[in-house]
C-alpha atoms as a PDB file:
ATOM      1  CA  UNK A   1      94.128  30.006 196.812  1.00  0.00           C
ATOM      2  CA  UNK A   2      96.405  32.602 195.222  1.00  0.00           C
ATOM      3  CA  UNK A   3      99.187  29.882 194.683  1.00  0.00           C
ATOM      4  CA  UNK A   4      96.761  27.196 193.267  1.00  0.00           C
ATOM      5  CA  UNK A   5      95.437  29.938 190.701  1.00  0.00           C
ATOM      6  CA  UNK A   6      99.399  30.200 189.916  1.00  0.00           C
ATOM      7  CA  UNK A   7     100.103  26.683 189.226  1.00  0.00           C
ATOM      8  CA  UNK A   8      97.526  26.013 187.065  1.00  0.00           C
ATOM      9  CA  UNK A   9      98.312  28.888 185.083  1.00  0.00           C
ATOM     10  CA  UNK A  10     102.129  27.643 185.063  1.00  0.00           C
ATOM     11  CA  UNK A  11     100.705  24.033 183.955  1.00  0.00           C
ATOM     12  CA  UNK A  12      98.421  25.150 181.461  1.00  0.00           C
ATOM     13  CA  UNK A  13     101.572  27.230 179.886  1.00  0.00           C
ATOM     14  CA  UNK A  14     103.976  23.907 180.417  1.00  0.00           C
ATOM     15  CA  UNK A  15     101.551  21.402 180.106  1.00  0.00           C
ATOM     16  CA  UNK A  16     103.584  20.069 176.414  1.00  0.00           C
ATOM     17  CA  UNK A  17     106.715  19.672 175.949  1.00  0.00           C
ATOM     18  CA  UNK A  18     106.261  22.031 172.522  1.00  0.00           C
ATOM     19  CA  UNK A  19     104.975  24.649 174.400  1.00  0.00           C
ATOM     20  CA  UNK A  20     107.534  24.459 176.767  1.00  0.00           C
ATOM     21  CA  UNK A  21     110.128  24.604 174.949  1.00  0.00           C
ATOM     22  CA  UNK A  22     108.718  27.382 172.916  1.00  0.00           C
ATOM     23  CA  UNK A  23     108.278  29.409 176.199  1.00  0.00           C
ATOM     24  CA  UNK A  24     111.957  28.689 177.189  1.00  0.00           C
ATOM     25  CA  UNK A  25     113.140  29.910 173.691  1.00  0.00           C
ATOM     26  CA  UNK A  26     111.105  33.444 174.056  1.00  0.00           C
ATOM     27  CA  UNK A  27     112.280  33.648 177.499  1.00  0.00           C
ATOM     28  CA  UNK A  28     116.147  32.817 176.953  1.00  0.00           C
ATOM     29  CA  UNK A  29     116.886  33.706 173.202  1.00  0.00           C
ATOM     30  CA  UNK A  30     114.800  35.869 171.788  1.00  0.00           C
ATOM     31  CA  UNK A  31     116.662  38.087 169.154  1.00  0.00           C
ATOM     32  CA  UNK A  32     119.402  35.079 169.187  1.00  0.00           C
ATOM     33  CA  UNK A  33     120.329  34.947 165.055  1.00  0.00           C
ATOM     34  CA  UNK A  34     119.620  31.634 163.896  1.00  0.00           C
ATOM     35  CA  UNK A  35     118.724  29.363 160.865  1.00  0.00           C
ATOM     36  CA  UNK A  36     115.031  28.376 161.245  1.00  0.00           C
ATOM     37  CA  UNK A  37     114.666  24.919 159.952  1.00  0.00           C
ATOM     38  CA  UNK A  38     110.498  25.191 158.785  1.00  0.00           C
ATOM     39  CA  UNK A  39     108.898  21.665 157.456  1.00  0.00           C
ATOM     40  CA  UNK A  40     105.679  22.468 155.674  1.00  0.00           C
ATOM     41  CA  UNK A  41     102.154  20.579 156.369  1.00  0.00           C
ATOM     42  CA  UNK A  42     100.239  21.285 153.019  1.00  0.00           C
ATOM     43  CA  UNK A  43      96.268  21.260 153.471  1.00  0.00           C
ATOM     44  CA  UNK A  44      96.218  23.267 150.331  1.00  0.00           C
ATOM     45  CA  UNK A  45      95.449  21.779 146.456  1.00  0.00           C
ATOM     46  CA  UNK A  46      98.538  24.182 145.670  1.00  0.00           C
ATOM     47  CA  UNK A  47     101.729  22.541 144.902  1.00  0.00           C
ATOM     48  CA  UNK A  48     104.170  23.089 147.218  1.00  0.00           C
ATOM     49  CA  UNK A  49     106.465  24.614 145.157  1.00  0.00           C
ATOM     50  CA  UNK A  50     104.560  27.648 145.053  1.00  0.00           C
ATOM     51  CA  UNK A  51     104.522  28.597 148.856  1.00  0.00           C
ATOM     52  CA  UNK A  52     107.978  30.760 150.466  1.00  0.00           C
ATOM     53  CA  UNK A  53     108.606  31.220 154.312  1.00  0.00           C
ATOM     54  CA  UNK A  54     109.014  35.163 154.902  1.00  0.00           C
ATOM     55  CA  UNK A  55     110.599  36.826 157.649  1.00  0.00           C
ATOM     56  CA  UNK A  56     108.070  39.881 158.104  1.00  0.00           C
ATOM     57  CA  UNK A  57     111.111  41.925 160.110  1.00  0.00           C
ATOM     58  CA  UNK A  58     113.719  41.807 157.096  1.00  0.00           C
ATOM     59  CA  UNK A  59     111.667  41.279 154.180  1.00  0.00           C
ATOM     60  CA  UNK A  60     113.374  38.021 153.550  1.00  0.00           C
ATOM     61  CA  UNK A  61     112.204  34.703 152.140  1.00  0.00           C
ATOM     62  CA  UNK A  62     113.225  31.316 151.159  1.00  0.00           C
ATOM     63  CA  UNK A  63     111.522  28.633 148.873  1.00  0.00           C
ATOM     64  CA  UNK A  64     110.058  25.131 149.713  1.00  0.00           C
ATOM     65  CA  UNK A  65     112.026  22.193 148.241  1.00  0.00           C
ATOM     66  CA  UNK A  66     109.920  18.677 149.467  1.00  0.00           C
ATOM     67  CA  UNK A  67     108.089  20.716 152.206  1.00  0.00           C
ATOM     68  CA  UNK A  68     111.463  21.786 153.574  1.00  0.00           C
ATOM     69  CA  UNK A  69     112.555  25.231 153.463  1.00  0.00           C
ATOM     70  CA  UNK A  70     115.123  27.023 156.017  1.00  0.00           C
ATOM     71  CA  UNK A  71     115.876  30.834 156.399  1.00  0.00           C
ATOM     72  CA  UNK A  72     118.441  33.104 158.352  1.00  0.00           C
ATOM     73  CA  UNK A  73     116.478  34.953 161.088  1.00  0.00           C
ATOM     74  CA  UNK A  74     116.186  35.885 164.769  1.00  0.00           C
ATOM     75  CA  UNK A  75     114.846  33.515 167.571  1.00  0.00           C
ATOM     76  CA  UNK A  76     111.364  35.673 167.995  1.00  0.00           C
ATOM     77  CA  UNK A  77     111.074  37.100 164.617  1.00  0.00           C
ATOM     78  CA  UNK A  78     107.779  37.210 163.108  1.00  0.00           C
ATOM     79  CA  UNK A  79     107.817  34.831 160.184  1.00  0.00           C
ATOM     80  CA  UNK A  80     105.078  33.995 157.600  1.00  0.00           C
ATOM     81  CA  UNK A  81     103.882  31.378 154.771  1.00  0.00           C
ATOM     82  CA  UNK A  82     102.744  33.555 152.079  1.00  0.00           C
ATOM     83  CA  UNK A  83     102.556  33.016 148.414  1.00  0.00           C
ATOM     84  CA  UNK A  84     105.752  32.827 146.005  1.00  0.00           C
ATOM     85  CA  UNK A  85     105.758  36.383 144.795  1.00  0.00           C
ATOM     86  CA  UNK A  86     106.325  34.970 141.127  1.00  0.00           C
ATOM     87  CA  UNK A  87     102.193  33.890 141.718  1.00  0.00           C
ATOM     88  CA  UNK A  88     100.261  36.397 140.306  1.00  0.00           C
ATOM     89  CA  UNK A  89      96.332  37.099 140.753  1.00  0.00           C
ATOM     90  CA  UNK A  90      96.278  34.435 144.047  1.00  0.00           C
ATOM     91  CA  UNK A  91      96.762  35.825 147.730  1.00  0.00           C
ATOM     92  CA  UNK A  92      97.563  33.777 150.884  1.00  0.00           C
ATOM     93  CA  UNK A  93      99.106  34.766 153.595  1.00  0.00           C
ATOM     94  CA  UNK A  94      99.454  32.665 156.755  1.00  0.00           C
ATOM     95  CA  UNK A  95      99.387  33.687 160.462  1.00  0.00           C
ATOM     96  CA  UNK A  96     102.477  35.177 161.691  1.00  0.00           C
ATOM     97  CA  UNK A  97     104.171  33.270 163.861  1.00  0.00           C
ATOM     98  CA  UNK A  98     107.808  33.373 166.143  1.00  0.00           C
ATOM     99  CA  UNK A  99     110.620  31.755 164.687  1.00  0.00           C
ATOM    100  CA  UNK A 100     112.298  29.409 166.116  1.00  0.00           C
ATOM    101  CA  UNK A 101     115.040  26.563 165.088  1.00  0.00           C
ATOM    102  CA  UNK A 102     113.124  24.158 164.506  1.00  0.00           C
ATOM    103  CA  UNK A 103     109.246  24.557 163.000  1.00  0.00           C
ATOM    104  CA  UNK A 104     106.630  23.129 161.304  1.00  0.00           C
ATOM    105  CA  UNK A 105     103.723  25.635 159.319  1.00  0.00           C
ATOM    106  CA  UNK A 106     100.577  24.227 158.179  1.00  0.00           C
ATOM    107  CA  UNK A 107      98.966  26.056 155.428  1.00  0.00           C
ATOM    108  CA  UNK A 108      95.360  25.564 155.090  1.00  0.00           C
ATOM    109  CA  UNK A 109      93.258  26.840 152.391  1.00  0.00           C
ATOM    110  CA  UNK A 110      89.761  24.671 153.428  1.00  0.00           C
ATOM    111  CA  UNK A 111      88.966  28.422 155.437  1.00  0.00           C
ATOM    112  CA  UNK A 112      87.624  31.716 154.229  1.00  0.00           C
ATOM    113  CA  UNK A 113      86.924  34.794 156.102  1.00  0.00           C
ATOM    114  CA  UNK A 114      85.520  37.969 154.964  1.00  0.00           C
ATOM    115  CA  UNK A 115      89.345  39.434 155.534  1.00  0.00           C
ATOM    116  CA  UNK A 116      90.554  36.727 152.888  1.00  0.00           C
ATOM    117  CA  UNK A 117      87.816  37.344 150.669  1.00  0.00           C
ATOM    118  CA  UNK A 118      89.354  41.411 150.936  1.00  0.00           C
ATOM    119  CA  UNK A 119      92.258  40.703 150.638  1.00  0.00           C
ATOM    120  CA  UNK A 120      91.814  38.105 147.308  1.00  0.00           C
ATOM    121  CA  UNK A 121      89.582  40.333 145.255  1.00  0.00           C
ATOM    122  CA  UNK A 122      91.845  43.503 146.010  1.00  0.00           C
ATOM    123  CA  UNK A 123      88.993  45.252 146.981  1.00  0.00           C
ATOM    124  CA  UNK A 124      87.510  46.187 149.935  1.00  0.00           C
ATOM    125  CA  UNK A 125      83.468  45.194 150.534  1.00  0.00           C
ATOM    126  CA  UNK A 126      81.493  48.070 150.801  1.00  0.00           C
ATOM    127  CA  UNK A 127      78.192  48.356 153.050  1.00  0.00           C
ATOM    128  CA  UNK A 128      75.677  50.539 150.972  1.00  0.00           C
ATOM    129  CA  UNK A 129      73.122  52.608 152.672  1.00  0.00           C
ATOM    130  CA  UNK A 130      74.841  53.467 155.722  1.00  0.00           C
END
């Protein structure tokens, strides 16, 4: 039973070749410097131009050019579609995610949570009478 409870675990983790291949990268070369190759899937009515692929360890960025953008990093490093700082008045920031070689970021702006809705006005909601 034990041993049927681990293979499907192992297949549900393998089960794509993407999520393989992801798990193999964590495992194996995590830390590894490399140039992360990012394609960008925009869902947004912003112009592409105005999005930049951070690297949330070392504070570094690069720009989009025709939904392309690539950025020197470490396999595993946290990296994140965010805004151009050069937008003022407009916040978006995307779900970190690990870097790896080769990656594609979708950024979708059809969503709103209360956190975005914080996070846009600059100000936090406030419950009254508590």
């Amino acid at each position: 039973m034990k041993a049927t409870s681990i293979f499907a675990l192992f297949f549900t983790f393998f089960a794509s070749t993407s999520h393989a291949q992801g798990m193999l990268d964590w495992l194996f070369s995590s830390g590894k410097a490399i140039t992360a190759e990012i394609t960008l899937i925009n869902n947004c009515s912003v112009k592409s131009d105005y999005f930049v692929v951070r690297d949330l360890d070392s504070g570094a960025y690069a720009k989009f050019f025709r939904d392309k953008a690539t950025i020197e990093t470490k396999s595993g490093s946290p990296i994140q579609l965010q805004l151009s700082p050069s937008v003022k008045d407009v916040y978006y920031e995307g779900v970190a995610i690990s870097a790896r070689k080769k990656m594609r970021i979708t950024a979708d702006c059809s969503t709103r949570s209360l956190d975005s809705v914080n996070a846009t006005t600059k100000k936090p909601f406030v419950k009254h009478g508590d």
